[in-house]
C-alpha atoms as a PDB file:
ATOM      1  CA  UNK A   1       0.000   0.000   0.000  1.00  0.00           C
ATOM      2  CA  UNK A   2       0.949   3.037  -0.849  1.00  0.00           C
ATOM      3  CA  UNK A   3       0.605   5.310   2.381  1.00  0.00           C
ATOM      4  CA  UNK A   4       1.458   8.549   0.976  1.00  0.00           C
ATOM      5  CA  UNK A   5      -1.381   8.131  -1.414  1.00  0.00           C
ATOM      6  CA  UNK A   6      -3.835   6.470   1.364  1.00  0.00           C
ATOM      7  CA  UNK A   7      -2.921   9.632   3.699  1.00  0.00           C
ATOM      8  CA  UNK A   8      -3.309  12.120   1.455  1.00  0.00           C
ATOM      9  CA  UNK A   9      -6.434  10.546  -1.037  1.00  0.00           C
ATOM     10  CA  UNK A  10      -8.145   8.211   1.456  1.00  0.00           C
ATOM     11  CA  UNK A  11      -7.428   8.689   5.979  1.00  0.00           C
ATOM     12  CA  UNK A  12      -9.024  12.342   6.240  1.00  0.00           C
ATOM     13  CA  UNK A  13     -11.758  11.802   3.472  1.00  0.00           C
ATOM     14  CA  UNK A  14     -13.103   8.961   5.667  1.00  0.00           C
ATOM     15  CA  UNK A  15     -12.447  11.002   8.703  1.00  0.00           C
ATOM     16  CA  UNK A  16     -13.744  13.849   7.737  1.00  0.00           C
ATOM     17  CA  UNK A  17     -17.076  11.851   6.475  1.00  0.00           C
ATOM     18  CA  UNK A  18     -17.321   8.666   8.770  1.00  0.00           C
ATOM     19  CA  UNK A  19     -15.157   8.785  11.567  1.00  0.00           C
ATOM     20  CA  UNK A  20     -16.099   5.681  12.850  1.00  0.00           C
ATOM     21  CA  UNK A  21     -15.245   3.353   9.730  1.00  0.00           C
ATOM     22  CA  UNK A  22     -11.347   4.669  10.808  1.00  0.00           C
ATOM     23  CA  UNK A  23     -11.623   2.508  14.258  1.00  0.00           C
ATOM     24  CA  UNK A  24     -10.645  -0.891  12.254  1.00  0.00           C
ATOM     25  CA  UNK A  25      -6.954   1.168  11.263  1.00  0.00           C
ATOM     26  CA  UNK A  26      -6.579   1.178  15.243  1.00  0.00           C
ATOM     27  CA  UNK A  27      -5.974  -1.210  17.525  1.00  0.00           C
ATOM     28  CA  UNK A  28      -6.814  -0.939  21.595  1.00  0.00           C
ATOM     29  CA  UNK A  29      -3.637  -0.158  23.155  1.00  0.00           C
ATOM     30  CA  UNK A  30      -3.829   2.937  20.078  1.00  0.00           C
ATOM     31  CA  UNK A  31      -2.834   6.067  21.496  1.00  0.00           C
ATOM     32  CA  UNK A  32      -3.897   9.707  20.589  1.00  0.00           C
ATOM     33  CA  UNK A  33      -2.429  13.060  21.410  1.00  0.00           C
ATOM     34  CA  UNK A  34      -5.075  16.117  20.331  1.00  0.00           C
ATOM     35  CA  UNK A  35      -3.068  19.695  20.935  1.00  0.00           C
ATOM     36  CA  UNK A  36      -1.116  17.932  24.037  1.00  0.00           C
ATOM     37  CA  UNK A  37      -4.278  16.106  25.507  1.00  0.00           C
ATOM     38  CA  UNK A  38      -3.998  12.386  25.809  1.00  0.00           C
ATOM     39  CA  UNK A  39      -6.163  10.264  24.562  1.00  0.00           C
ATOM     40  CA  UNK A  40      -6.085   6.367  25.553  1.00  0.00           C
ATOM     41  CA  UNK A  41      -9.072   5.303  23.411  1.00  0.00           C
ATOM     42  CA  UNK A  42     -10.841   5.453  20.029  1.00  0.00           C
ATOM     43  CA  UNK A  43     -14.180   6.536  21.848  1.00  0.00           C
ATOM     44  CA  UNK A  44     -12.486   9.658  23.361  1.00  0.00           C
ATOM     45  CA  UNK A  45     -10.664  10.094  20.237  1.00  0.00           C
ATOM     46  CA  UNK A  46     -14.154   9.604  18.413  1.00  0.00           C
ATOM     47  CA  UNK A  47     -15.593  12.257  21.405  1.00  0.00           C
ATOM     48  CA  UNK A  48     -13.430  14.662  20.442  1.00  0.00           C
ATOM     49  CA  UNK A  49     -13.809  15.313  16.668  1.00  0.00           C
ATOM     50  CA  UNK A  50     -17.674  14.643  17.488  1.00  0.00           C
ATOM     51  CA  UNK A  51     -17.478  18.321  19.719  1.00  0.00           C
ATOM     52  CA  UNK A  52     -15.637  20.161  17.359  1.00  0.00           C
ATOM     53  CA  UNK A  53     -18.776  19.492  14.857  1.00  0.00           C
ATOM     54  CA  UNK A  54     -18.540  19.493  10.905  1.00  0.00           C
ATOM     55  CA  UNK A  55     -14.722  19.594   9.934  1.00  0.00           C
ATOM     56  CA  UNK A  56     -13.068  19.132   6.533  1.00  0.00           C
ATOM     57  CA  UNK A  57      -9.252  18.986   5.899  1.00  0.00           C
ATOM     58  CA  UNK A  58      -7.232  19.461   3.018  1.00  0.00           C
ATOM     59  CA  UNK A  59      -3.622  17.860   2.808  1.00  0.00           C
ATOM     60  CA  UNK A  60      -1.081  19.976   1.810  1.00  0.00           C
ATOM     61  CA  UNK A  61       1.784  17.504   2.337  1.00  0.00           C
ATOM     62  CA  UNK A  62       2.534  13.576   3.251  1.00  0.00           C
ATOM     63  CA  UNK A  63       6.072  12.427   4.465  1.00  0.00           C
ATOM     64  CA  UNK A  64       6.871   8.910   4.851  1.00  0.00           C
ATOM     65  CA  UNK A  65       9.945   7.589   6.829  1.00  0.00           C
ATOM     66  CA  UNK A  66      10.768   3.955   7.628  1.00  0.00           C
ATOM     67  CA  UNK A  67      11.043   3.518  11.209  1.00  0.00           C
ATOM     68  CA  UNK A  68      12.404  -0.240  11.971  1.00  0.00           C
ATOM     69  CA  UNK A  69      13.596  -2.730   9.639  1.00  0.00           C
ATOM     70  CA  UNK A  70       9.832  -5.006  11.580  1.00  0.00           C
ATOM     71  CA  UNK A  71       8.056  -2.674   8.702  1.00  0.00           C
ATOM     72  CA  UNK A  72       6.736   0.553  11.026  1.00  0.00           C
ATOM     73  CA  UNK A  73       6.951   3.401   9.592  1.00  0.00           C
ATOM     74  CA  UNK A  74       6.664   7.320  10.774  1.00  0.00           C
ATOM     75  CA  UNK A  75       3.759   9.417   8.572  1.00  0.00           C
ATOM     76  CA  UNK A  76       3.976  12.920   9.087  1.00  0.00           C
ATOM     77  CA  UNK A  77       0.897  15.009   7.572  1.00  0.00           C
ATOM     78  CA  UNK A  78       0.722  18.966   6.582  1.00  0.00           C
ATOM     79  CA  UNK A  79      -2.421  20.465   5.944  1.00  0.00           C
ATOM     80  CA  UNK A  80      -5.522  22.903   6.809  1.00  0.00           C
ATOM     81  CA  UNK A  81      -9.275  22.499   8.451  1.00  0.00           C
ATOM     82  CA  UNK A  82     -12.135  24.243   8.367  1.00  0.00           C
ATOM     83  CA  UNK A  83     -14.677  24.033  11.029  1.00  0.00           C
ATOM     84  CA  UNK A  84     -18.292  24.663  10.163  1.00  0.00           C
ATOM     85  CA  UNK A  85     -18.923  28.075  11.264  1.00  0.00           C
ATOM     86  CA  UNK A  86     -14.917  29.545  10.994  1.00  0.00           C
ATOM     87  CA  UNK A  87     -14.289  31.670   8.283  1.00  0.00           C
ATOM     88  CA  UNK A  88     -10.705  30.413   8.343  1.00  0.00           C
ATOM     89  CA  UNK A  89      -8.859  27.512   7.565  1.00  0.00           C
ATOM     90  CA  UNK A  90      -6.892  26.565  10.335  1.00  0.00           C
ATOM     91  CA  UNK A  91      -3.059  24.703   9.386  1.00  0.00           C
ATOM     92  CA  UNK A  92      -2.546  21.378  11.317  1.00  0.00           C
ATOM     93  CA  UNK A  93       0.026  19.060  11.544  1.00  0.00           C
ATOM     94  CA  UNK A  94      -0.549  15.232  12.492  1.00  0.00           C
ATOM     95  CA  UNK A  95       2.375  12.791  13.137  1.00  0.00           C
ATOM     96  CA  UNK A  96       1.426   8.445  12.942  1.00  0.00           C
ATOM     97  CA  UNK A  97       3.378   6.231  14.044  1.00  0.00           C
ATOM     98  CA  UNK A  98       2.647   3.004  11.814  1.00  0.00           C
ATOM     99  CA  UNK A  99       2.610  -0.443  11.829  1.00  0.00           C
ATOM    100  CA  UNK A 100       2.076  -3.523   9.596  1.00  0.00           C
ATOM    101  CA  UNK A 101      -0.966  -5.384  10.645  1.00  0.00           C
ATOM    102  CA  UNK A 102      -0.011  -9.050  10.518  1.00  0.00           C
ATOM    103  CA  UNK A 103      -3.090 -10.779  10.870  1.00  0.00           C
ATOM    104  CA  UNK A 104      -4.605  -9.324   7.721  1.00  0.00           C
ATOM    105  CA  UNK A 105      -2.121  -7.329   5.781  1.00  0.00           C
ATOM    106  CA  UNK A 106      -1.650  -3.630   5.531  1.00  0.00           C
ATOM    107  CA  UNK A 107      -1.271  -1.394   8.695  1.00  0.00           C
ATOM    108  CA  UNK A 108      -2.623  -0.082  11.458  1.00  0.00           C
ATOM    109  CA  UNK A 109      -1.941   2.789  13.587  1.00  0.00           C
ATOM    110  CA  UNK A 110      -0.071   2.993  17.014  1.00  0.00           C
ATOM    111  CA  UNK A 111       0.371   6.632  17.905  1.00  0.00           C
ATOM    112  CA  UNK A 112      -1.333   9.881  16.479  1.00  0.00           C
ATOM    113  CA  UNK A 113      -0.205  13.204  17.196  1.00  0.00           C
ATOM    114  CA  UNK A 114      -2.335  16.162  16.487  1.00  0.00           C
ATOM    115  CA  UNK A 115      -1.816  20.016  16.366  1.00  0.00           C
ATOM    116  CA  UNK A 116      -2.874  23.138  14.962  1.00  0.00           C
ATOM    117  CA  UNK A 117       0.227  25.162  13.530  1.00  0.00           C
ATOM    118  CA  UNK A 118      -0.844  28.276  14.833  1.00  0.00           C
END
């Protein structure tokens, strides 16, 4: 798979239109970071984005680095939101620390880091 292309074509279209179809690219012990606030879980993660209401991103840019020679990888994402009701975009940055999902092929994600560039 090529994750530059799933980042940037396929992660934040789903995200941005059915959060909840993204919970299968986690796993339980996931962890989330959202402007320095932990998140252990995919429901607070999922309880988060649901209270900042109607968002859509646009990527700017996608980085991919291999992180171990076991497959993982680290993703590093430019790019802008808008939230319903903000006449501005708002530039974010999001950091994923990857890994390949042995039981069924592909990946799924370990770490996410979020923050607005602001």
């Amino acid at each position: 798979m090529d994750l530059n292309v799933f980042f940037k074509d396929s992660y934040y279209g789903i995200l941005d239109a059915n959060t909840e179809a993204l919970r299968a690219g986690y796993r339980p012990h996931s962890k989330w970071s959202w402007e320095g606030q932990p998140l252990d879980t995919f429901d607070e993660f999922l309880e988060k984005l649901k209270s900042l209401g109607e968002i859509k991103h646009a990527v700017k840019t996608v980085d991919v680095k291999p992180s171990s020679p076991q497959g993982s990888a680290i993703v590093l994402v430019t790019g802008t939101l808008a939230l319903a009701g903000n006449a501005h975009e708002l530039p974010f940055s999001e950091v994923f620390h990857i890994f390949p999902d042995t039981s069924g092929g592909g990946f799924f994600i370990e770490n996410d880091i979020f923050r607005l560039n602001l």
